[in-house]
C-alpha atoms as a PDB file:
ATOM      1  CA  UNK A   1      16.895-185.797  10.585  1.00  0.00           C
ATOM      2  CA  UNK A   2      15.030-183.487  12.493  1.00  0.00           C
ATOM      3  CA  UNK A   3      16.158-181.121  15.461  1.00  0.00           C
ATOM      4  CA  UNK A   4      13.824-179.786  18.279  1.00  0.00           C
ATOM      5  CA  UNK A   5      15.412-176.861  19.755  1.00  0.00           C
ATOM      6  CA  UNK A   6      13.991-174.688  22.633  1.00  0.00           C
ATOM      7  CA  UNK A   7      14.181-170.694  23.360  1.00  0.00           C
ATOM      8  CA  UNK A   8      11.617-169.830  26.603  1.00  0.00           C
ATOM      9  CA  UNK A   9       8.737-171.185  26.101  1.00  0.00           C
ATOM     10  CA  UNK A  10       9.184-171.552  21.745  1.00  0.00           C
ATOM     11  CA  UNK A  11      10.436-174.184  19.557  1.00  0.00           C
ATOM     12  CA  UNK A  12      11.773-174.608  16.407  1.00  0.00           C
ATOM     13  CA  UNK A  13      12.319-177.260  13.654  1.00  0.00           C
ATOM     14  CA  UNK A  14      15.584-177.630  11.768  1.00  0.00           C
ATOM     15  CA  UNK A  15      16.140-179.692   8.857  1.00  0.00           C
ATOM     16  CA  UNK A  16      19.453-181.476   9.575  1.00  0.00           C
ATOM     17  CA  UNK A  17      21.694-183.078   6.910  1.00  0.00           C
ATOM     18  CA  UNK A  18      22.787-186.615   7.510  1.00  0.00           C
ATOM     19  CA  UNK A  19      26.580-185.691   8.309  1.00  0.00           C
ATOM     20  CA  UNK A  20      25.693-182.635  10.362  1.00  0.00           C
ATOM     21  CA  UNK A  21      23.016-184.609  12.354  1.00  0.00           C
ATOM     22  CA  UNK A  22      25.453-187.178  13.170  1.00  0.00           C
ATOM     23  CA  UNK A  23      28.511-184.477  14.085  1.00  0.00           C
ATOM     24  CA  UNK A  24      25.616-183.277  16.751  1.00  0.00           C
ATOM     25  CA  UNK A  25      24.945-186.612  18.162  1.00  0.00           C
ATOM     26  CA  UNK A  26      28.572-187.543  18.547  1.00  0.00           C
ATOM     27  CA  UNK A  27      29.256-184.337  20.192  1.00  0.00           C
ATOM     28  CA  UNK A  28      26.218-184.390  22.501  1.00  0.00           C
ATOM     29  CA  UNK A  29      27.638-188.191  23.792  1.00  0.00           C
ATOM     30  CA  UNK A  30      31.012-186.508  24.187  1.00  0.00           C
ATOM     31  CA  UNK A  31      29.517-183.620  26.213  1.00  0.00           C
ATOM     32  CA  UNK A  32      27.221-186.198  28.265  1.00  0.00           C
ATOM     33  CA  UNK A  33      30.204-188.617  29.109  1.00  0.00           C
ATOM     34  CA  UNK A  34      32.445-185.563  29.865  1.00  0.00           C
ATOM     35  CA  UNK A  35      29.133-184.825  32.617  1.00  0.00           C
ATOM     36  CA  UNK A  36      29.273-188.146  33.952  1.00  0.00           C
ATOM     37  CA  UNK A  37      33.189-188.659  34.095  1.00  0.00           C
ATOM     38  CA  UNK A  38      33.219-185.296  36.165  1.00  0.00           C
ATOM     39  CA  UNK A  39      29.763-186.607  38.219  1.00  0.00           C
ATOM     40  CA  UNK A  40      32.167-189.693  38.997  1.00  0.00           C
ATOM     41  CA  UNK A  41      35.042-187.219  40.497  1.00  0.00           C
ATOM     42  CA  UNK A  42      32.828-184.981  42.303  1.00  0.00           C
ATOM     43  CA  UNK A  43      30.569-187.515  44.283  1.00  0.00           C
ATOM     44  CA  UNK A  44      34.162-188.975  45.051  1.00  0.00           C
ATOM     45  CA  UNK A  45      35.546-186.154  47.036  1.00  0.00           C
ATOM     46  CA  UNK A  46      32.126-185.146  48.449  1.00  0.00           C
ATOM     47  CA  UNK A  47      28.945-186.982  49.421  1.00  0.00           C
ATOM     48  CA  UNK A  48      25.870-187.470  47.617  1.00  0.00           C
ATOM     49  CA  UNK A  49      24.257-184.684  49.807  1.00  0.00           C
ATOM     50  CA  UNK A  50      26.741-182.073  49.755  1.00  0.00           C
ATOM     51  CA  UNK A  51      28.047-182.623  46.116  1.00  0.00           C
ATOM     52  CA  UNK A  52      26.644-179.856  44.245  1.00  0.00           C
ATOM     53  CA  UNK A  53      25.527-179.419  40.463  1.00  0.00           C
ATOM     54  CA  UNK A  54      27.753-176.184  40.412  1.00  0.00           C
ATOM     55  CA  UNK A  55      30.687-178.490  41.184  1.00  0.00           C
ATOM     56  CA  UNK A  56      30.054-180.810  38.814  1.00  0.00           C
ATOM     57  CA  UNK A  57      29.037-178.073  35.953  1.00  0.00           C
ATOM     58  CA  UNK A  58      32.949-176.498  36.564  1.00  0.00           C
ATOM     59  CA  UNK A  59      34.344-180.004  36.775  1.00  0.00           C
ATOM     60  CA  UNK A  60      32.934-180.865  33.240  1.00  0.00           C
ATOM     61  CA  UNK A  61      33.856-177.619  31.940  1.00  0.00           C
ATOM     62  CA  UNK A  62      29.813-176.445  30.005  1.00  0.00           C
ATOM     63  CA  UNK A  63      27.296-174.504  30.951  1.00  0.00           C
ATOM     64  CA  UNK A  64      24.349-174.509  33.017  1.00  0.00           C
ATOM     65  CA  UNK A  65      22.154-174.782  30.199  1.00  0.00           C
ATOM     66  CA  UNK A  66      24.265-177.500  28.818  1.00  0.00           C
ATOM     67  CA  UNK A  67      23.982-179.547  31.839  1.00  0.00           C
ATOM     68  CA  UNK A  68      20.444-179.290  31.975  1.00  0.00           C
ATOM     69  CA  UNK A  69      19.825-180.326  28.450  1.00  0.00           C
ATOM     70  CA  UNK A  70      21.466-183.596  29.271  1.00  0.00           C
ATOM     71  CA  UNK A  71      19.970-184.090  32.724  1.00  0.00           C
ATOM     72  CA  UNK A  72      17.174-182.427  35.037  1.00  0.00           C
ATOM     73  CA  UNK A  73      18.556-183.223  38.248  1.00  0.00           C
ATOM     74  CA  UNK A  74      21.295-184.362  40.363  1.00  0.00           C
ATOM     75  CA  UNK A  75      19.760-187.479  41.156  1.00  0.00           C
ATOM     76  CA  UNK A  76      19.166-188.002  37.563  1.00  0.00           C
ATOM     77  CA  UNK A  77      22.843-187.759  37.062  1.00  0.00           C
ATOM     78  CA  UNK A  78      23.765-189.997  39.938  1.00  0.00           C
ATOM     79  CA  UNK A  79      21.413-192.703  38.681  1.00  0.00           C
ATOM     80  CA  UNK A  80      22.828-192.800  34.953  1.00  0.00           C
ATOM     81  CA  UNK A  81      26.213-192.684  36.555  1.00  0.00           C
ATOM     82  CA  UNK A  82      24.462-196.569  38.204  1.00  0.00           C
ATOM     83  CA  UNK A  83      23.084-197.530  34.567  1.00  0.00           C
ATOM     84  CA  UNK A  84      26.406-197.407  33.475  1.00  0.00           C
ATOM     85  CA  UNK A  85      27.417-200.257  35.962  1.00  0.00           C
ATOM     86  CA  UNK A  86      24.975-202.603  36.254  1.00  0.00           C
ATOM     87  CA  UNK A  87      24.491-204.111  32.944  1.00  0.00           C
ATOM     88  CA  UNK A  88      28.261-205.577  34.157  1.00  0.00           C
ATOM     89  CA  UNK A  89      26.832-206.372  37.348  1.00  0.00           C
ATOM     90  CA  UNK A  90      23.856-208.186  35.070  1.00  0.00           C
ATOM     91  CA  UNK A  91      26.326-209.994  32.980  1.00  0.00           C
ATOM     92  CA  UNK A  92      27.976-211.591  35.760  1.00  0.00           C
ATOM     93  CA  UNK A  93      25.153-212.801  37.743  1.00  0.00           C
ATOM     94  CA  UNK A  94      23.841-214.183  34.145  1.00  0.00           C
ATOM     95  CA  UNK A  95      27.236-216.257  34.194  1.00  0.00           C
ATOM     96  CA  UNK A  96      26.337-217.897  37.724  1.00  0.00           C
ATOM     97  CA  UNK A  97      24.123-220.654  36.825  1.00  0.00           C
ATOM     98  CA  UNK A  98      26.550-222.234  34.384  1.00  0.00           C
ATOM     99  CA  UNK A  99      28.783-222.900  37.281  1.00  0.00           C
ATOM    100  CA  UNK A 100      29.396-226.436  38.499  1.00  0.00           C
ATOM    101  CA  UNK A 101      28.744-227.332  42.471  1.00  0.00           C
ATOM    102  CA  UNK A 102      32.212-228.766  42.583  1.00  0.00           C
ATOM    103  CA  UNK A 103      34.469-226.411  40.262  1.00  0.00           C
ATOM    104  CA  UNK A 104      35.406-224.365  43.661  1.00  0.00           C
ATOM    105  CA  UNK A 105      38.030-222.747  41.584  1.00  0.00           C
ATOM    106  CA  UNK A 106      35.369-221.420  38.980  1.00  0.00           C
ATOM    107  CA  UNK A 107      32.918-220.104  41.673  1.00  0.00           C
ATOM    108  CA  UNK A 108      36.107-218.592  43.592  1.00  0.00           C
ATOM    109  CA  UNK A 109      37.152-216.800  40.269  1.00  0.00           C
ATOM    110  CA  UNK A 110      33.109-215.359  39.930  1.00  0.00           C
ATOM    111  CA  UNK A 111      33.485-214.056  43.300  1.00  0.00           C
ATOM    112  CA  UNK A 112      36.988-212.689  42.922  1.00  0.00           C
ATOM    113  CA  UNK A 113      35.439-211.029  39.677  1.00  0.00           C
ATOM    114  CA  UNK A 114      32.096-209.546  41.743  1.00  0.00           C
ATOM    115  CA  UNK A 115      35.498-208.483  43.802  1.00  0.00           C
ATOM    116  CA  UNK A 116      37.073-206.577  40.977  1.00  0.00           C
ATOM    117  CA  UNK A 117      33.629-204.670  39.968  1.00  0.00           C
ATOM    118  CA  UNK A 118      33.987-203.309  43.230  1.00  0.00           C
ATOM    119  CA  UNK A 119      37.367-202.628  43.230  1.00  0.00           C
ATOM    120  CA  UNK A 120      36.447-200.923  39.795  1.00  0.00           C
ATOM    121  CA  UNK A 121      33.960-198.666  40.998  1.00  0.00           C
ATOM    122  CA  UNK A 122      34.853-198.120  44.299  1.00  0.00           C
ATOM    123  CA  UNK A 123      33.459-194.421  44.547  1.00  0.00           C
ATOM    124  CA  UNK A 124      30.097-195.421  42.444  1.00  0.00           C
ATOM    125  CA  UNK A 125      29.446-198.320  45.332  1.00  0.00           C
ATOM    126  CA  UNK A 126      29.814-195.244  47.702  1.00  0.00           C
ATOM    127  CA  UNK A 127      27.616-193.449  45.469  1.00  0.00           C
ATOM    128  CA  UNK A 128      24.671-196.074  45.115  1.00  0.00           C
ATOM    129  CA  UNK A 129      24.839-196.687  49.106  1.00  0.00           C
ATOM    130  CA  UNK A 130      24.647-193.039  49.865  1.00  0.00           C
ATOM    131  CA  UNK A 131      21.855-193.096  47.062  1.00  0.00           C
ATOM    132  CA  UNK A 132      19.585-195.243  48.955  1.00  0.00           C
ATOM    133  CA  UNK A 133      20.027-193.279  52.268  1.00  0.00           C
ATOM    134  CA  UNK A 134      18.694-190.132  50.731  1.00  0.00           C
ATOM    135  CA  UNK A 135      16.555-191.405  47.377  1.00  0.00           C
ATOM    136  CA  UNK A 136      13.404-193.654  48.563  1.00  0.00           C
ATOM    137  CA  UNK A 137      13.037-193.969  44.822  1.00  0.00           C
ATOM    138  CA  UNK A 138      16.488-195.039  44.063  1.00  0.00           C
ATOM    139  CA  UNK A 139      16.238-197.862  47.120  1.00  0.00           C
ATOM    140  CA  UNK A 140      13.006-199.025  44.974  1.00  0.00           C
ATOM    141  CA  UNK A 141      15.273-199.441  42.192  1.00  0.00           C
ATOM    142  CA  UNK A 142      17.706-201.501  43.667  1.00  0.00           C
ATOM    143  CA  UNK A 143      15.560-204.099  45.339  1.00  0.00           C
ATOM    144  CA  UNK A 144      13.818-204.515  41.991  1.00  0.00           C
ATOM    145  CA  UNK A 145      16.708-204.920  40.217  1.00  0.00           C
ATOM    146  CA  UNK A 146      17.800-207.460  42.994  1.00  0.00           C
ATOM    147  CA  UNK A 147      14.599-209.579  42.208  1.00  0.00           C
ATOM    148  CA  UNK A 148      15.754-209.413  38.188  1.00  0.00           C
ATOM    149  CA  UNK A 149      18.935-210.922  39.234  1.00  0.00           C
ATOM    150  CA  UNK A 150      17.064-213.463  41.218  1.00  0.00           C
ATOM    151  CA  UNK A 151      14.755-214.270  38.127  1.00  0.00           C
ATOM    152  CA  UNK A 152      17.925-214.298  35.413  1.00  0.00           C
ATOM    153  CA  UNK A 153      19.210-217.186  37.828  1.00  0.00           C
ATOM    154  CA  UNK A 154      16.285-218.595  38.298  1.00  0.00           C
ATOM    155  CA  UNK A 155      15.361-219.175  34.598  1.00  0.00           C
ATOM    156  CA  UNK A 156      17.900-221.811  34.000  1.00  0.00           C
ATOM    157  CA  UNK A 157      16.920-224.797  34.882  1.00  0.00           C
ATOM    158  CA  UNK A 158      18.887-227.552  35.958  1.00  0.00           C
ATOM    159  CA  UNK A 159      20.077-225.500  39.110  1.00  0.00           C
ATOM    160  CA  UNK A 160      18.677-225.166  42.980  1.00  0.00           C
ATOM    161  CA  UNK A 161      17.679-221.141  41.935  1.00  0.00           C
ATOM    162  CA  UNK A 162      15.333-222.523  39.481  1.00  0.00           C
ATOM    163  CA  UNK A 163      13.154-223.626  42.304  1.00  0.00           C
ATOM    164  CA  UNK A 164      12.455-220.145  42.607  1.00  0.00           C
ATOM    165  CA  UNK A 165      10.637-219.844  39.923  1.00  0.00           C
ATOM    166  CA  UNK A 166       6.376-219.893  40.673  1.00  0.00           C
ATOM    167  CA  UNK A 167       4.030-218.899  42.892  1.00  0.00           C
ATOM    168  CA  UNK A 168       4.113-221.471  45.356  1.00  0.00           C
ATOM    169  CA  UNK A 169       5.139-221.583  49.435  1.00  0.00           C
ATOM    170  CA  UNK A 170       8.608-223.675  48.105  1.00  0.00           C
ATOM    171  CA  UNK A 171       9.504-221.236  45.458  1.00  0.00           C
ATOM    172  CA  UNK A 172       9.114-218.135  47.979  1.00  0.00           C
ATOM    173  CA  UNK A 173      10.771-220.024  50.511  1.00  0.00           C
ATOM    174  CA  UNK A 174      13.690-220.415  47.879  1.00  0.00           C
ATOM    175  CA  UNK A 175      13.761-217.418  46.210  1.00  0.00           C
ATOM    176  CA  UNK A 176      13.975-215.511  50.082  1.00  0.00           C
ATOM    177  CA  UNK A 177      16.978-217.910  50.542  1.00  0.00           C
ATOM    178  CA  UNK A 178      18.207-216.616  46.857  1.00  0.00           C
ATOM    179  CA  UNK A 179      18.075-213.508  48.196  1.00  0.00           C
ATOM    180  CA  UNK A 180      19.600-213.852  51.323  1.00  0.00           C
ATOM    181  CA  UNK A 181      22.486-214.909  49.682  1.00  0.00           C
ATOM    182  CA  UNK A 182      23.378-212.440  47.682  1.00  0.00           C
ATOM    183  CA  UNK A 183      23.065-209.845  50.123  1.00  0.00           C
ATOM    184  CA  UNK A 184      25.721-211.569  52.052  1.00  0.00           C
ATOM    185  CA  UNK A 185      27.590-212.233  48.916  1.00  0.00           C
ATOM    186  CA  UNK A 186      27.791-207.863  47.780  1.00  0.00           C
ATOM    187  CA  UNK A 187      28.906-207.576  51.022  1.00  0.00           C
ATOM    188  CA  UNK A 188      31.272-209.993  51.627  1.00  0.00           C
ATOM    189  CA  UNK A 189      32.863-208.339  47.849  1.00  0.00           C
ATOM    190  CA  UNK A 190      32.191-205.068  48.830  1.00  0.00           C
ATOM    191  CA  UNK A 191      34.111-205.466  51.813  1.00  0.00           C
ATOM    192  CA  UNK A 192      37.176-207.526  50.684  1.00  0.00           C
ATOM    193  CA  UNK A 193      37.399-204.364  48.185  1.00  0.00           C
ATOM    194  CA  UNK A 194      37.427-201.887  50.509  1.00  0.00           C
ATOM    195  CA  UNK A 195      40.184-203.734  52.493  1.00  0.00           C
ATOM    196  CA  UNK A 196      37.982-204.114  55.547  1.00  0.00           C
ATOM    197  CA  UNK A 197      39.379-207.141  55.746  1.00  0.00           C
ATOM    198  CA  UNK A 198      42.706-209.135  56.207  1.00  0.00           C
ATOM    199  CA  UNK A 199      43.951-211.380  53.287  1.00  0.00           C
ATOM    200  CA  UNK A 200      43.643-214.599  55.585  1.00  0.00           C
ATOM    201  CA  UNK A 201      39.975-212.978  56.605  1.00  0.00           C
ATOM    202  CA  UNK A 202      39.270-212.029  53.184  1.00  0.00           C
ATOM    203  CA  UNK A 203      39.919-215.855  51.576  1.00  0.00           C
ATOM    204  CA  UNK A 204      37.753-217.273  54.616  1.00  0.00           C
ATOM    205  CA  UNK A 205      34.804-215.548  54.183  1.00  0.00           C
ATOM    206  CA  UNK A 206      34.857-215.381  50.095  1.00  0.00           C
ATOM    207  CA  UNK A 207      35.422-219.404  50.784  1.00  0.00           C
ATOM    208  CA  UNK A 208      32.320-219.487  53.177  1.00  0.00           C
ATOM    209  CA  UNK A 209      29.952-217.675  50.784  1.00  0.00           C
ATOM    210  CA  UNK A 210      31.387-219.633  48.019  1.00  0.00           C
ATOM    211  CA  UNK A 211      30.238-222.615  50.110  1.00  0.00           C
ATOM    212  CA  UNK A 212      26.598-221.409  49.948  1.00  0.00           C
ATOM    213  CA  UNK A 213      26.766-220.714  46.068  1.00  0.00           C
ATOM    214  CA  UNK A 214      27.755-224.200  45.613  1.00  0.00           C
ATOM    215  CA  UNK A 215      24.506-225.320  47.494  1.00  0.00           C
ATOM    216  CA  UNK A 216      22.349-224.423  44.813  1.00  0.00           C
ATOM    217  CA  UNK A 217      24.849-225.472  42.025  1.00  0.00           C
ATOM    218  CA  UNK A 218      24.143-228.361  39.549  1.00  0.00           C
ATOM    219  CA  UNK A 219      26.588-231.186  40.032  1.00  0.00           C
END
């Protein structure tokens, strides 16, 4: 394996052995999650915009240098700290379509699990809201990766969201309905999480939005 390193403005090649090469790769990923894990407890106690890099370099425990080998910016950070989320967040939408319209317990567990996401990363959902407040770019990223959610759901066919699928007035129509939806349905989650609501509240509104799933359901 080869090894770029840096000094100023030179660089230099080293010949890594296989072992060697792989004890450096290990410990960078060690060194990156410890970045991350601290990231996590820093943007917890302190918002987006007043969390500092120095905070997060002492929290972690390297170097300034270290930090910026593994990322060039706090908003870097903050948005692999949302890569590490949203492949689950992925995963679960990809599980909607095999739903049935009448299996109210099966679309009530989905929505309990979209529930327990939240629960799970409580501070990150912080994070990612504060994110596109501050980060036009970041806000970009989230509605696009809304409209992949839209299209993984709207692939399978058999299923109301596969009328999204296609150019035409019906399809739009559909997919802004799609859309629509799921707004309402992050929320709802979001807020059952956050204990905005009361339990009897809580079951009403998770039982309302579960309604709407079931609308574009298969029977």
């Amino acid at each position: 394996m080869t090894a770029v390193t840096k000094s100023g403005t030179e660089e230099s090649i080293i010949q890594l052995k296989p072992g060697r090469a792989a004890y450096l790769e290990r410990r960078r990923a060690t060194t990156r999650a410890s970045i991350l894990l601290a990231a996590r407890q820093v943007f917890a106690d302190a918002s987006y915009s007043e969390a500092k890099i120095d905070n997060i370099i002492r929290a972690a425990g390297v170097s300034r240098a270290t930090f910026y080998a593994h990322f060039e910016s706090k908003f870097e950070l903050a948005c692999a700290i949302y890569d590490e989320i949203a492949p689950q967040t992925t995963a679960l939408f990809a599980r909607l379509p095999s739903l049935a319209r009448k299996d109210r317990a099966g679309i009530r567990q989905w929505l309990n699990d979209f529930v327990g996401i939240h629960l799970e990363h409580r501070n990150v959902t912080s994070l990612i809201a504060q994110l596109q407040l501050f980060e036009r770019s970041f806000r970009a990223r989230i509605l696009s990766d809304a409209e992949a959610l839209i299209d993984l759901v709207a692939a399978v066919e058999g299923t109301g969201f596969a009328d999204a699928k296609g150019p035409s007035d019906g399809a739009r129509r559909t997919r802004a309905r799609i859309r629509l939806l799921f707004n309402r349905v992050a929320m709802v989650c979001a807020e059952v999480a956050r204990g905005e609501l009361s339990p009897d509240d809580a079951g009403i509104s998770l039982e309302l939005v579960g309604e709407e799933i079931a609308l574009f359901l298969h029977e």
